[in-house]
Protein backbone atom coordinates (compact mmCIF):
# COMPACT_ATOMS: atom_id res chain seq x y z
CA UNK A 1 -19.25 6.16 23.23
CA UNK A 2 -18.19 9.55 22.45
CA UNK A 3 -14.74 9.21 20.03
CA UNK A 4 -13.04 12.78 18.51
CA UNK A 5 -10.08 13.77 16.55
CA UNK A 6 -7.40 16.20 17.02
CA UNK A 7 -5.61 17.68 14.37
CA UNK A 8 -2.02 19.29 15.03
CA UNK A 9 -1.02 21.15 11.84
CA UNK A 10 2.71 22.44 10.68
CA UNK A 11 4.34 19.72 12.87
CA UNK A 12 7.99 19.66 12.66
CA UNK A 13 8.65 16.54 11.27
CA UNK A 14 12.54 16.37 11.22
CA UNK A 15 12.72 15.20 14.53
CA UNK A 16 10.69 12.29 13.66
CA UNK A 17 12.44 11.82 10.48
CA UNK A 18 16.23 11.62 12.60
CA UNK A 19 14.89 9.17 15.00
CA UNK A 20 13.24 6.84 12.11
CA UNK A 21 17.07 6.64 10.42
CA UNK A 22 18.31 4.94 13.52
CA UNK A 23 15.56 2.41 13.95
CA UNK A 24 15.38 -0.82 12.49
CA UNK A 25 12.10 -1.77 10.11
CA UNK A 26 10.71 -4.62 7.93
CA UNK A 27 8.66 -4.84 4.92
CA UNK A 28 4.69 -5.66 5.60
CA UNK A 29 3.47 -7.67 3.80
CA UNK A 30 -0.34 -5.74 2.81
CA UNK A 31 -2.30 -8.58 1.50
CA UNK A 32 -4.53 -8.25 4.73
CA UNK A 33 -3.81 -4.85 5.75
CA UNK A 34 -6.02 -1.73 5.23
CA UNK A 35 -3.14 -0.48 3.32
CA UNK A 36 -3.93 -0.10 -0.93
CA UNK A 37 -2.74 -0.24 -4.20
CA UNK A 38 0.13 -1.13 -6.28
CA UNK A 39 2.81 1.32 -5.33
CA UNK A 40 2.02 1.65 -1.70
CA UNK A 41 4.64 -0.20 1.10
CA UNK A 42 4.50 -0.40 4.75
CA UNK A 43 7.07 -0.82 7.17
CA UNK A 44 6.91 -1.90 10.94
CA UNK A 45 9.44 -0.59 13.32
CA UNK A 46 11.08 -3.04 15.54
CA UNK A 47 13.51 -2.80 18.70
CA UNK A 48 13.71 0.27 20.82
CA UNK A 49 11.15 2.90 19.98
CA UNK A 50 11.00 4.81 23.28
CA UNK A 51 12.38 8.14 21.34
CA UNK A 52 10.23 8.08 19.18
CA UNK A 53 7.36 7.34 21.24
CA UNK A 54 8.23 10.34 23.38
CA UNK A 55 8.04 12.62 20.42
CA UNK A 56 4.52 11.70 19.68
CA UNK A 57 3.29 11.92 23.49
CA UNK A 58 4.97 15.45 23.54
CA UNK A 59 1.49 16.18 21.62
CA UNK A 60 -1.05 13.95 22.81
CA UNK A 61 -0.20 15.52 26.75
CA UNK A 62 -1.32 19.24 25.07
CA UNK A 63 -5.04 17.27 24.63
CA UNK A 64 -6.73 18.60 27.38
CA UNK A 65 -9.59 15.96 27.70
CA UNK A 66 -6.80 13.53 28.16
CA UNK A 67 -6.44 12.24 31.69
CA UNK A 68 -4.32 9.36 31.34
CA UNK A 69 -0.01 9.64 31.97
CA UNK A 70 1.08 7.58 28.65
CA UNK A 71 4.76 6.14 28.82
CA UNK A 72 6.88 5.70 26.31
CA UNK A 73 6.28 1.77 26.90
CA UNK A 74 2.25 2.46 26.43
CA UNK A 75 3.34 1.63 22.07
CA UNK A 76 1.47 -1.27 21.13
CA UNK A 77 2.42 -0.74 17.09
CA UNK A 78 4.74 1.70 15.20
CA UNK A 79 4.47 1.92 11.73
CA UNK A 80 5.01 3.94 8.15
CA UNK A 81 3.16 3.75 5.14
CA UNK A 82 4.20 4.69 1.75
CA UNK A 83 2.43 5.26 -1.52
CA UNK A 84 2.16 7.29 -4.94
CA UNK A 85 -0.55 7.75 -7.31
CA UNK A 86 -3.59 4.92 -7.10
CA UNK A 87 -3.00 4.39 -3.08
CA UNK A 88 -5.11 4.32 -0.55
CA UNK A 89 -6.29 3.10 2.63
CA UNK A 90 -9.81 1.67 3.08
CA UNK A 91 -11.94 2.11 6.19
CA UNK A 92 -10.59 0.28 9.18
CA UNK A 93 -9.82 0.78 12.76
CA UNK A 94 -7.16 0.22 15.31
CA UNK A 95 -8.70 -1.77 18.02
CA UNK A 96 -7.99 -5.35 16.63
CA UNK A 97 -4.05 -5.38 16.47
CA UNK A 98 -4.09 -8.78 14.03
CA UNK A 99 -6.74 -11.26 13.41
CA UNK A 100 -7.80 -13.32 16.51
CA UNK A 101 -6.61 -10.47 18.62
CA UNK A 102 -8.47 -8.73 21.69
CA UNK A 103 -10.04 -5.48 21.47
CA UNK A 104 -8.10 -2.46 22.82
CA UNK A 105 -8.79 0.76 23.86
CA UNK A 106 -6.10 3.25 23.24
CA UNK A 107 -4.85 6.21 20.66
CA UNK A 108 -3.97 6.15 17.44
CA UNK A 109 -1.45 9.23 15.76
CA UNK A 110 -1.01 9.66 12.41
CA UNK A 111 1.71 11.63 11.24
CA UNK A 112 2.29 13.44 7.77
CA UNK A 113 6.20 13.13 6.53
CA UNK A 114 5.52 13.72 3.08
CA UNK A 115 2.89 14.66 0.57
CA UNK A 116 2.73 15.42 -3.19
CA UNK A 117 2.57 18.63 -4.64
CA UNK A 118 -0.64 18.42 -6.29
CA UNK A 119 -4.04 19.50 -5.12
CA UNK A 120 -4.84 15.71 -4.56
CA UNK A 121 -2.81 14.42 -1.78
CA UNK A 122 -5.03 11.08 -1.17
CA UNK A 123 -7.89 12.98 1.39
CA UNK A 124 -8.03 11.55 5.15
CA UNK A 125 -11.77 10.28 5.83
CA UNK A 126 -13.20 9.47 9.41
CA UNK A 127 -16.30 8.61 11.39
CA UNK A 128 -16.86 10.11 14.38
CA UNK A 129 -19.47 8.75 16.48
CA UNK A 130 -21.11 10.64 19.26
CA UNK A 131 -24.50 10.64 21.19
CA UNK A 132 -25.02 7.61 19.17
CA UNK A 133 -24.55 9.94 16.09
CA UNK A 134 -21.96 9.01 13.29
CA UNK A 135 -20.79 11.56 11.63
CA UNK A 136 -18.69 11.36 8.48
CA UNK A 137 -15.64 14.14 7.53
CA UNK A 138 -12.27 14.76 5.54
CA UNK A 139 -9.17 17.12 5.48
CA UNK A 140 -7.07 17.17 2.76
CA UNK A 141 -3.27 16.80 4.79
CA UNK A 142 -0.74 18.76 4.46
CA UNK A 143 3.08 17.70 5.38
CA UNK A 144 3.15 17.98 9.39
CA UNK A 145 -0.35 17.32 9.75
CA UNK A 146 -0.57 15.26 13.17
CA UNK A 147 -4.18 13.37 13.92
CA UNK A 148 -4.64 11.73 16.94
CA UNK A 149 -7.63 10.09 18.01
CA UNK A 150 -9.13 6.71 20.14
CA UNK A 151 -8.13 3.42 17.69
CA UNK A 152 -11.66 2.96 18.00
CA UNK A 153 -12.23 5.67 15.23
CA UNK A 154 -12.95 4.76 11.59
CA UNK A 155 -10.74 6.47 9.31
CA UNK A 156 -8.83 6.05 5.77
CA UNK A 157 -7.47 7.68 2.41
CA UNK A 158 -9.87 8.13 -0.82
CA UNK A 159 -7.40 6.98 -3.97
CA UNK A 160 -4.43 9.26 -4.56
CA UNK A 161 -4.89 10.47 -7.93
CA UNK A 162 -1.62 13.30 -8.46
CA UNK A 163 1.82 11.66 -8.61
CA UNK A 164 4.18 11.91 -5.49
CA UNK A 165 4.89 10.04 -2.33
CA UNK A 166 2.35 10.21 0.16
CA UNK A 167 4.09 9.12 3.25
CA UNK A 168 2.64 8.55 6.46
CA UNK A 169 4.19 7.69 10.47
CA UNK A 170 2.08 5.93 12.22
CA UNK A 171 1.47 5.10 16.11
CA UNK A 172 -0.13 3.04 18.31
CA UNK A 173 -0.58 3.39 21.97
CA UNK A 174 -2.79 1.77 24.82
CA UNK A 175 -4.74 3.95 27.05
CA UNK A 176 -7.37 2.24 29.65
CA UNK A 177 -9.87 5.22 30.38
């Protein structure tokens, strides 16, 4: 298994930000989630989210080693994730949707809305395995960062130690190589 990571930097995010104040969300409750810390909250969208689903596939098509047509009804999760100083996210994946649930190939896109001002923005970890290698790196984001990447890749955020909101739109799609 071969797994990579795609970074898309200086992503408008306004788009993304218009389409999330006409959808409808609900408060997650994180006890078993990969999302940390006292001050961090995540939301999952629910209803339509075909728009916004489009936006993120406008970027996954420009990945050239991608030879699969996704459709806007491909989402299998849509979610944001919101947190200030002491958050985090530890390690985790995206093939298990909830416990008891099947494995599933696909893509996962993260997208930076927001980030603090501080040289500590909570730093994005992630394992990439290839030739049955694992390999281990970060990038510190920046606002319109954009990763995308199989949901079979390891990933998370060391502790945010500066104040701010570090604020995070999050996507899950299926994708049967």
């Amino acid at each position: 298994m071969n797994e990579w990571l795609v970074q898309f930097q200086n992503v408008d995010t306004k788009p993304f930000l218009d389409c999330l104040k006409l959808m409808e969300k609900n408060k997650v409750d994180i006890t078993d989630r990969s999302t940390k810390g006292e001050k961090s909250i995540q939301y999952n969208f629910i209803g339509d989210r075909t728009e916004l689903a489009s936006k993120f596939i406008s970027y996954i098509k420009k990945i050239n080693h991608i030879n699969h047509v996704l459709k806007v009804d491909d989402i299998t999760g849509a979610w944001m994730v919101e947190g200030d100083k002491g958050s985090y996210h530890r390690l985790h994946n995206h093939t298990l949707n909830s416990k008891g649930a099947e494995h599933s190939h696909g893509l996962s896109c993260v997208l930076y809305l927001d980030v603090p001002d501080d040289e500590d923005r909570g730093e994005f970890y992630f394992l990439i395995r290839k030739d049955n290698i694992t390999k281990k790196s970060t990038i510190q984001p920046n606002k319109g960062d954009l990763f995308v990447m199989p949901k079979s890749v390891f990933h998370g955020v060391y502790p945010q130690t500066s104040d701010g909101m570090r604020r995070t739109l999050n996507i899950d799609f299926k994708y049967e190589n």
